[in-house]
C-alpha atoms as a PDB file:
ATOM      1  CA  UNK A   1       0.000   0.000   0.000  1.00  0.00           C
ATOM      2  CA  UNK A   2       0.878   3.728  -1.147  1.00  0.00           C
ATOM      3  CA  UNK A   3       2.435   5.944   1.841  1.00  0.00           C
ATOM      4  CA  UNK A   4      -0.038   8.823   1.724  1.00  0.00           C
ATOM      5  CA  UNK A   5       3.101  11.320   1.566  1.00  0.00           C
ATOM      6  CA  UNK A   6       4.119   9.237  -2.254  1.00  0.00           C
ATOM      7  CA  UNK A   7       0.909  11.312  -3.989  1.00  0.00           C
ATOM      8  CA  UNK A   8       0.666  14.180  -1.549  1.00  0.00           C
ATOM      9  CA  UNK A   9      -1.138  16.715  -3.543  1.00  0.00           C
ATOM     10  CA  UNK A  10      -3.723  14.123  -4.585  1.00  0.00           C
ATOM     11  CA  UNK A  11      -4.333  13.501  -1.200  1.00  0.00           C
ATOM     12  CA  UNK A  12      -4.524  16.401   0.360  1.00  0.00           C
ATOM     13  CA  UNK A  13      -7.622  17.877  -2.289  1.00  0.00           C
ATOM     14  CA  UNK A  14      -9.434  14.578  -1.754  1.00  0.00           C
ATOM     15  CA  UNK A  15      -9.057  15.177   2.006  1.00  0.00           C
ATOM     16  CA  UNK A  16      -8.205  18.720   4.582  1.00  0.00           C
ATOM     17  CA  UNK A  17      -8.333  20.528   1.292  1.00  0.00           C
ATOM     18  CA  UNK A  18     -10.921  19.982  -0.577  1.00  0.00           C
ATOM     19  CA  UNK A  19     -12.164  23.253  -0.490  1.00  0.00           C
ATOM     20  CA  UNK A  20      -9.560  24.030  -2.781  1.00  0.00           C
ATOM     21  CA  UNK A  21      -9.947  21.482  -4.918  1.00  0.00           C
ATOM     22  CA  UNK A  22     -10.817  21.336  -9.125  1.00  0.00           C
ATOM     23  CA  UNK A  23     -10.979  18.036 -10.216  1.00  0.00           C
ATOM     24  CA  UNK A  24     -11.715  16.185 -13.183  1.00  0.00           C
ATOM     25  CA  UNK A  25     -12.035  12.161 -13.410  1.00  0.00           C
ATOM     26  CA  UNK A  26      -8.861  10.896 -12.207  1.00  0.00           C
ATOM     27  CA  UNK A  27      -7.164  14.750 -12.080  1.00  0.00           C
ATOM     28  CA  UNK A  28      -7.041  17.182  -9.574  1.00  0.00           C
ATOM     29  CA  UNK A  29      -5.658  21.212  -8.973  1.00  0.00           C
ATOM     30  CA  UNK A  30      -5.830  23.640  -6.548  1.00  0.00           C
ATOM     31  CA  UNK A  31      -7.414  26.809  -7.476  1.00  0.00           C
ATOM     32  CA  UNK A  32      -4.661  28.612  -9.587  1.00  0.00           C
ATOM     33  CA  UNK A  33      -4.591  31.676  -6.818  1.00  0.00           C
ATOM     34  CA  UNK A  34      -4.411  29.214  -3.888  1.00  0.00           C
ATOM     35  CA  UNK A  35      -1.219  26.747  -5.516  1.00  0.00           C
ATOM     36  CA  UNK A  36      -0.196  25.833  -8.213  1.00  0.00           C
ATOM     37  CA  UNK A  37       0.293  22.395  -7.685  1.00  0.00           C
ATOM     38  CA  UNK A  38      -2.481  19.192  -9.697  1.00  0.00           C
ATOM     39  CA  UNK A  39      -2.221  15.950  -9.049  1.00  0.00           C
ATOM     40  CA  UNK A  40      -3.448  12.427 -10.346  1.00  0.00           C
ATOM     41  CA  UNK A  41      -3.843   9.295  -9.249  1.00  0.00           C
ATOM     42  CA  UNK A  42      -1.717   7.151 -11.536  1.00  0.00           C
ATOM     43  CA  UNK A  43       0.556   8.043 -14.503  1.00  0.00           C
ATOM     44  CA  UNK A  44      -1.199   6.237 -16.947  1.00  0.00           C
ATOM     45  CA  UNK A  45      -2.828   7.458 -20.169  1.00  0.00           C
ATOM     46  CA  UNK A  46      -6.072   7.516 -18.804  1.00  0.00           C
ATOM     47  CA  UNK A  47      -5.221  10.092 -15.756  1.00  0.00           C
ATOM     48  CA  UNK A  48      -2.855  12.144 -17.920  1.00  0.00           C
ATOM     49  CA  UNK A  49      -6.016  12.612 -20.261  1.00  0.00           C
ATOM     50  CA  UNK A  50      -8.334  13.921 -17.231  1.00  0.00           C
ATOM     51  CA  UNK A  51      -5.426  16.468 -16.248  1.00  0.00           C
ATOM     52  CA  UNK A  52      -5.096  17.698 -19.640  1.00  0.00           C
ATOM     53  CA  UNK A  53      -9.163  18.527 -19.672  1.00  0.00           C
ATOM     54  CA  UNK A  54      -8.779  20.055 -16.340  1.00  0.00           C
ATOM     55  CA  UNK A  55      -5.785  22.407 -16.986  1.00  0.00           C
ATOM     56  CA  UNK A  56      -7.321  23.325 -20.000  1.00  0.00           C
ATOM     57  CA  UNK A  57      -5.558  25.008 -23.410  1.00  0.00           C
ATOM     58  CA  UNK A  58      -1.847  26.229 -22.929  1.00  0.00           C
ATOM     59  CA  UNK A  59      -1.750  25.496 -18.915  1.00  0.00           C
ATOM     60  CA  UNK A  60       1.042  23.603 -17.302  1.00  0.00           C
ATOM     61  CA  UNK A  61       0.890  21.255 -14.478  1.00  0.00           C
ATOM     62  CA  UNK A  62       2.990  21.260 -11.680  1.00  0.00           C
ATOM     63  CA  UNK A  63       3.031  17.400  -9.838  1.00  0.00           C
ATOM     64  CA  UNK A  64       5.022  16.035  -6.847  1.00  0.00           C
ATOM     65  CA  UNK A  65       5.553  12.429  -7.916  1.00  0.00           C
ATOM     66  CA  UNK A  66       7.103   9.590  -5.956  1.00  0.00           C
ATOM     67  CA  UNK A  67       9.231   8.937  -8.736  1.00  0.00           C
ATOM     68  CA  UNK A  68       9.978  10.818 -12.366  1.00  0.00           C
ATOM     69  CA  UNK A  69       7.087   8.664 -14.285  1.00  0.00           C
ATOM     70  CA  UNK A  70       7.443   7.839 -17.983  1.00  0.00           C
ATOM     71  CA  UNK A  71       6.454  11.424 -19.830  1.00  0.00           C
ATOM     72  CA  UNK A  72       3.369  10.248 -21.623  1.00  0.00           C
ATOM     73  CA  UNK A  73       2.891  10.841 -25.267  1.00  0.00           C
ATOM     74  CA  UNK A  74       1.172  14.332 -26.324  1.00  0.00           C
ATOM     75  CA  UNK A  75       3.657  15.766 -23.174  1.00  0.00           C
ATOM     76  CA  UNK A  76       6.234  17.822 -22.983  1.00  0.00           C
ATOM     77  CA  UNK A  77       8.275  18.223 -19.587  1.00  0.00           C
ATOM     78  CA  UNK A  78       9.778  21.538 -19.103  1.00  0.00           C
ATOM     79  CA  UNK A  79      11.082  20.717 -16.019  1.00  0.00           C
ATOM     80  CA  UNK A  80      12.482  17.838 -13.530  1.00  0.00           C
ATOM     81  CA  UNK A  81      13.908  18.746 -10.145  1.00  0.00           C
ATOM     82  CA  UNK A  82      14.528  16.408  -7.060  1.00  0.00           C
ATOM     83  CA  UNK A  83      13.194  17.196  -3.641  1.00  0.00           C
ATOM     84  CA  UNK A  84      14.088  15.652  -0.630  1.00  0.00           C
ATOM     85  CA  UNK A  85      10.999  14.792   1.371  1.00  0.00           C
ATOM     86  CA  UNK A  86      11.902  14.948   5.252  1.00  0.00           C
ATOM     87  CA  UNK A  87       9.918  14.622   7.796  1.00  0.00           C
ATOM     88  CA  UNK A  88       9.277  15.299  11.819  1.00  0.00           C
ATOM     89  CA  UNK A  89       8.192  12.218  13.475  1.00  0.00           C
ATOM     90  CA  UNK A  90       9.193  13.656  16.919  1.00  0.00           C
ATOM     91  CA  UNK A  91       9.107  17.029  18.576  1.00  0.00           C
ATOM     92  CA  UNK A  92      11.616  17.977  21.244  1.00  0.00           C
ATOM     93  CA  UNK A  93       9.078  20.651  22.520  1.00  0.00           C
ATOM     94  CA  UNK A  94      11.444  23.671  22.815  1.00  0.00           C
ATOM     95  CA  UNK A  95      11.402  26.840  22.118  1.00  0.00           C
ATOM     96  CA  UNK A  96      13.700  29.490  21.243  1.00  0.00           C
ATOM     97  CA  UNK A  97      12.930  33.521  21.962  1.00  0.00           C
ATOM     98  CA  UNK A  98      12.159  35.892  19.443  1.00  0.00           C
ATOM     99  CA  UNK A  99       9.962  39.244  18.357  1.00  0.00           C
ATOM    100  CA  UNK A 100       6.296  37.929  18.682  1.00  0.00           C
ATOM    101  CA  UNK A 101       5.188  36.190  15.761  1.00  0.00           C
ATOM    102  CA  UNK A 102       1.827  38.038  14.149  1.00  0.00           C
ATOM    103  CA  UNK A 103      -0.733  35.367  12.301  1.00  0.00           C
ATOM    104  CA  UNK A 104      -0.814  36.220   8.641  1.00  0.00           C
ATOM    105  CA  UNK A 105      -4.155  36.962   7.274  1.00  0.00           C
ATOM    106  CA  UNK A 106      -5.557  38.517   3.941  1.00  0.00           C
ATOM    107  CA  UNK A 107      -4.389  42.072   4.663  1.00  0.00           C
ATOM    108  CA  UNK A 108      -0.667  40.655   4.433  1.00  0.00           C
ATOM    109  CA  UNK A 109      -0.568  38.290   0.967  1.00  0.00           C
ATOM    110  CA  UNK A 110       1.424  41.557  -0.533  1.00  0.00           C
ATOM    111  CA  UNK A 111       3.855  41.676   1.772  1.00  0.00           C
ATOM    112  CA  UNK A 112       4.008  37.981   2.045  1.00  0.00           C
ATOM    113  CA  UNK A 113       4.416  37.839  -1.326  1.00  0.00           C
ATOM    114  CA  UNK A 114       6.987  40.303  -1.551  1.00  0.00           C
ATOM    115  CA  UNK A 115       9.233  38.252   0.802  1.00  0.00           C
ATOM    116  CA  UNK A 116       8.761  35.038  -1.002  1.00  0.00           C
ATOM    117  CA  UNK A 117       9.408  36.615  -4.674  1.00  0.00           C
ATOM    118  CA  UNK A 118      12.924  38.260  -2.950  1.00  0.00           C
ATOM    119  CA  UNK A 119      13.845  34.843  -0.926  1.00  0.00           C
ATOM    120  CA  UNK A 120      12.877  32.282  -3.204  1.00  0.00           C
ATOM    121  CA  UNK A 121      11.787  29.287  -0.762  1.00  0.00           C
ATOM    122  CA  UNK A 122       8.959  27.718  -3.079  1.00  0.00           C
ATOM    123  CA  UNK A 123       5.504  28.288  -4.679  1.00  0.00           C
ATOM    124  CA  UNK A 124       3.350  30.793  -3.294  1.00  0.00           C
ATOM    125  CA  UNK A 125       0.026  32.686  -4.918  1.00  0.00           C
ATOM    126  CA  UNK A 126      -2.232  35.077  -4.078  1.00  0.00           C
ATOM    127  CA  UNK A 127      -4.642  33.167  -1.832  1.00  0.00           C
ATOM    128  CA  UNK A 128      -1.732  30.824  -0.472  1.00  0.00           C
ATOM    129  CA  UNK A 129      -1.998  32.018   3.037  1.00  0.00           C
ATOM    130  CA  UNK A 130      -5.912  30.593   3.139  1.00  0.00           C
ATOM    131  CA  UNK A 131      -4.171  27.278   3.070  1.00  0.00           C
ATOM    132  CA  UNK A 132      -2.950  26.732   6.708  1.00  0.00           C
ATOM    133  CA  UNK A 133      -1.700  29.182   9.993  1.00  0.00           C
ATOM    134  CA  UNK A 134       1.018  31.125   8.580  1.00  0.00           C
ATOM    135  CA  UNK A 135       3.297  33.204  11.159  1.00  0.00           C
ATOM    136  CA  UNK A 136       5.588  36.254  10.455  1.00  0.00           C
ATOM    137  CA  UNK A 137       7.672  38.387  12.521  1.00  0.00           C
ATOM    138  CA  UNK A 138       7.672  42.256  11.386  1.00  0.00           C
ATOM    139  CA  UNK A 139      10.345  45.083  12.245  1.00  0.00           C
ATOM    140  CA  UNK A 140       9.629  48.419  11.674  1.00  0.00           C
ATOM    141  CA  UNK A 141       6.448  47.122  10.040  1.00  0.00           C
ATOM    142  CA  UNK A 142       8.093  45.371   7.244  1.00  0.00           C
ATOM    143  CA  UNK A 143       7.856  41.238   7.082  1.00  0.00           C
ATOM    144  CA  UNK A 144      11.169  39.705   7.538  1.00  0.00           C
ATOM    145  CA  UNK A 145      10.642  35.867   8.429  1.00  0.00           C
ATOM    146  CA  UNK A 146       7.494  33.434   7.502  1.00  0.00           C
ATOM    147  CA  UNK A 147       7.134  29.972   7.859  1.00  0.00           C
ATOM    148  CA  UNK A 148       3.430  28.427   7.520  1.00  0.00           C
ATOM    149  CA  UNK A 149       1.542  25.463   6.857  1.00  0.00           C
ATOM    150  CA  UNK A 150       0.585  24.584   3.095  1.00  0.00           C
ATOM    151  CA  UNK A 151      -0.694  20.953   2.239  1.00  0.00           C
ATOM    152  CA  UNK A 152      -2.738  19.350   4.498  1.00  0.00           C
ATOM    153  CA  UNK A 153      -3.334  15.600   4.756  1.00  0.00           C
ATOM    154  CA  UNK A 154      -4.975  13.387   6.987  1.00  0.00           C
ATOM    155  CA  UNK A 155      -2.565  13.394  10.124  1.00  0.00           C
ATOM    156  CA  UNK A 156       0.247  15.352   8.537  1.00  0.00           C
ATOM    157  CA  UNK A 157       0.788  19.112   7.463  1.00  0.00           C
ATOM    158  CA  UNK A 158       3.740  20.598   5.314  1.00  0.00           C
ATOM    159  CA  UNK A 159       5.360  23.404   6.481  1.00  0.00           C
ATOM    160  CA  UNK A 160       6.339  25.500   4.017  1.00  0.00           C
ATOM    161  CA  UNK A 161       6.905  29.368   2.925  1.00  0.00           C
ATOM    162  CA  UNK A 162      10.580  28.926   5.057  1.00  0.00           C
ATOM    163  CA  UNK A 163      12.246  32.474   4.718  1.00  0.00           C
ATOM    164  CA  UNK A 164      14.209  35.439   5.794  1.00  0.00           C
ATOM    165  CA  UNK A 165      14.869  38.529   4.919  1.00  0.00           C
ATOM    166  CA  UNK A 166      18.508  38.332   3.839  1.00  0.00           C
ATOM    167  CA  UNK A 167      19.126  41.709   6.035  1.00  0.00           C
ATOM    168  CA  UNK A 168      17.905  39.666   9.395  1.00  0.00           C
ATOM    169  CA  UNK A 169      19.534  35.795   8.608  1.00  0.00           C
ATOM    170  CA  UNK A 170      21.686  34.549  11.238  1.00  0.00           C
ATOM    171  CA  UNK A 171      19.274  35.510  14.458  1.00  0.00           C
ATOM    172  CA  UNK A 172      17.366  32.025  14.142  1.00  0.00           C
ATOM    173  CA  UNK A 173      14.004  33.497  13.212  1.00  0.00           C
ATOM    174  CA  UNK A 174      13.302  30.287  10.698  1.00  0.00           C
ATOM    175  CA  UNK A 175      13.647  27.992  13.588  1.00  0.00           C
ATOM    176  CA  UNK A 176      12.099  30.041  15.831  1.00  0.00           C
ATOM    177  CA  UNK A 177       8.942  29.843  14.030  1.00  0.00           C
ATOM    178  CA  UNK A 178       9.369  26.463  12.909  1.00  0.00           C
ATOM    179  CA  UNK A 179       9.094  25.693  16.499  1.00  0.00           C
ATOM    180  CA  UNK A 180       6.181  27.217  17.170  1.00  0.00           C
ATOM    181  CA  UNK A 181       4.255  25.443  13.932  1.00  0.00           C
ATOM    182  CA  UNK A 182       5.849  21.937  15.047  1.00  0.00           C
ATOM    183  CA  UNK A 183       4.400  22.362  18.514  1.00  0.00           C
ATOM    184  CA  UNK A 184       0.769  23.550  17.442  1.00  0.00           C
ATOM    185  CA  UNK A 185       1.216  20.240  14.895  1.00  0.00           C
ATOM    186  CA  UNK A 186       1.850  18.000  17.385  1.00  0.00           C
ATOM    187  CA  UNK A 187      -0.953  19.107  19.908  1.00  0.00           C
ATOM    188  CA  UNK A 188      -3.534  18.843  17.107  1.00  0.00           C
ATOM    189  CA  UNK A 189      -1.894  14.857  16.478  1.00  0.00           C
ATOM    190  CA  UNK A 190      -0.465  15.716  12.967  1.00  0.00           C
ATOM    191  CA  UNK A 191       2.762  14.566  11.847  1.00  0.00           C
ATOM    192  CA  UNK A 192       4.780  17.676   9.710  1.00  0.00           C
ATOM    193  CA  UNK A 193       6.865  17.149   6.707  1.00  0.00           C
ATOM    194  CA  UNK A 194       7.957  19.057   4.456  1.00  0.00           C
ATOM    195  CA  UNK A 195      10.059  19.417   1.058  1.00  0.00           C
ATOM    196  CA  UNK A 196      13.356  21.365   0.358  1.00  0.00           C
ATOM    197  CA  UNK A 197      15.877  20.717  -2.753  1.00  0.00           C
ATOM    198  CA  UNK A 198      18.926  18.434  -2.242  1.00  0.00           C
ATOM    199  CA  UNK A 199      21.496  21.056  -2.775  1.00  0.00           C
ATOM    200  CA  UNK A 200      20.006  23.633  -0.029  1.00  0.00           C
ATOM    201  CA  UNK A 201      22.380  22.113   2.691  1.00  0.00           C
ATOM    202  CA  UNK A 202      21.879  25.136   5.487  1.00  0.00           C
ATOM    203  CA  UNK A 203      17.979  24.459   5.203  1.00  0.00           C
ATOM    204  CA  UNK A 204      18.565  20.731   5.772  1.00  0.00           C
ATOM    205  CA  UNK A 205      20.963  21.248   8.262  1.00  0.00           C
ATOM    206  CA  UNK A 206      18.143  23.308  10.616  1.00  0.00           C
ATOM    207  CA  UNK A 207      15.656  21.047   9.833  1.00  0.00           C
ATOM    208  CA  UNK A 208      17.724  17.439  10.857  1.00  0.00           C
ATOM    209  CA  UNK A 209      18.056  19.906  14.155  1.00  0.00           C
ATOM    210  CA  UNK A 210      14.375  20.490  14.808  1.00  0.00           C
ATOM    211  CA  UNK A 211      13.750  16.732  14.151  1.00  0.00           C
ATOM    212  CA  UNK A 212      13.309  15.871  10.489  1.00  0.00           C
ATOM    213  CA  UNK A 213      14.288  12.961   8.575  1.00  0.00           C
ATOM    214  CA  UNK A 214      14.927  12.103   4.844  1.00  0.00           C
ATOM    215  CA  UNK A 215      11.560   9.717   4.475  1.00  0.00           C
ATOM    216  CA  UNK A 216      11.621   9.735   0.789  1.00  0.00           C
ATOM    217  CA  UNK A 217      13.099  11.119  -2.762  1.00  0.00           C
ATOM    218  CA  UNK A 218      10.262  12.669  -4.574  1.00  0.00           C
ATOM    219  CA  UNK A 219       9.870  14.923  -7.877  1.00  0.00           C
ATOM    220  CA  UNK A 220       8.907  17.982  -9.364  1.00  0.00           C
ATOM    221  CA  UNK A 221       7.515  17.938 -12.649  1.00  0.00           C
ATOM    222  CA  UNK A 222       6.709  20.590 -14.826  1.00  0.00           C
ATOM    223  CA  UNK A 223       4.171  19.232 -17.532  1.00  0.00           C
ATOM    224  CA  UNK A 224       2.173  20.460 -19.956  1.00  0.00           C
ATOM    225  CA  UNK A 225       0.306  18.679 -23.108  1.00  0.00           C
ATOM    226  CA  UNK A 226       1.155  19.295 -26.238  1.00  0.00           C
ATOM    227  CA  UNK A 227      -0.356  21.880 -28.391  1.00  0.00           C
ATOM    228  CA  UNK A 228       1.135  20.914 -31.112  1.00  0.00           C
ATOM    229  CA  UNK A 229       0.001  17.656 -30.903  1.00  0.00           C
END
């Protein structure tokens, strides 16, 4: 039997976020503004002809696969990156001091955004923060550090949205809000993961400290059908 973290997209819009979900026979999307990750439910013909009708003419999927499945024909990948998939299986239960953490709402997806376009840490739209408790410390009213939860499964979350402003790095705001998110995980009896790529050893190095694991090698796939075709 599938681990439920091998096809987490898929499971998290037939599950926690549904809400969120588009769907289409054996394909499913979250609402472009929310992510822009789909999913299906096995890479065969069949599936890959459901996403197509969902994503409609000239979209792109974006999948987090177990493993780099055969492209199918009518495809073309644009791109192919590994991601480690790590996750928390334990929590020490400490926690570090910092500036208190505010709880991100609607009034702050610019400034969110702003900090994820400058740092870089992964996917994020316009309606991302409706997806889970996201947490950022301000100074002088500007955002500097965010960390939040993104897909959510049955028992698990993913923490995501991991940055700092490079003017504040080195004062252990990432961890300190990590904390925070692992302890409110735990009480509610979820299990957080998460994803990072390979190469981003300081990220992986903070997150082996707060507890996380390597559980699996996963991809992400940039797809899109064929117009041409």
């Amino acid at each position: 039997m599938n681990h439920p973290l091998d096809n987490p997209v898929w499971n998290a819009l037939g599950g926690p976020h549904r809400r969120f979900a588009l769907g289409a026979g054996r394909a499913r999307m979250y609402q472009p503004e929310v992510c822009s990750f789909a999913a299906i439910d096995a890479p065969d013909p069949a599936a890959y002809a459901d996403l197509a009708r969902l994503l409609g003419p000239g979209a792109e999927a974006r999948l987090v696969r177990r493993e780099a499945d055969p492209l199918p024909r009518g495809w073309i990948e644009s791109r192919d990156w590994p991601l480690l998939q790590m996750v928390a299986p334990a929590f020490d239960g400490r926690q570090t001091e910092g500036p208190p953490p505010r709880e991100l709402g609607p009034d702050d997806a610019a400034s969110a955004f702003a900090l994820v376009e400058l740092t870089q840490p992964g996917p994020f739209g316009p309606r991302t923060l409706e997806m889970g408790r996201y947490l950022g410390v301000f100074d002088g009213g500007e955002l500097v550090a965010l960390s939040g939860e993104r897909m959510r499964l049955e028992g698990w979350v993913e923490l995501s949205a991991i940055c700092t402003h490079p003017k504040v790095r080195g004062r252990g705001l990432a961890e300190y809000l990590m904390r925070r998110l692992m302890r409110d995980a735990f009480a509610r009896g979820q299990t957080p993961f998460l994803h990072v790529l390979p190469e981003n050893a300081p990220a992986i190095a903070l997150y082996r400290r707060l507890g996380f694991g390597v559980r699996a090698e996963m991809r992400y796939l940039w797809r899109r059908p064929d117009a041409a075709g």
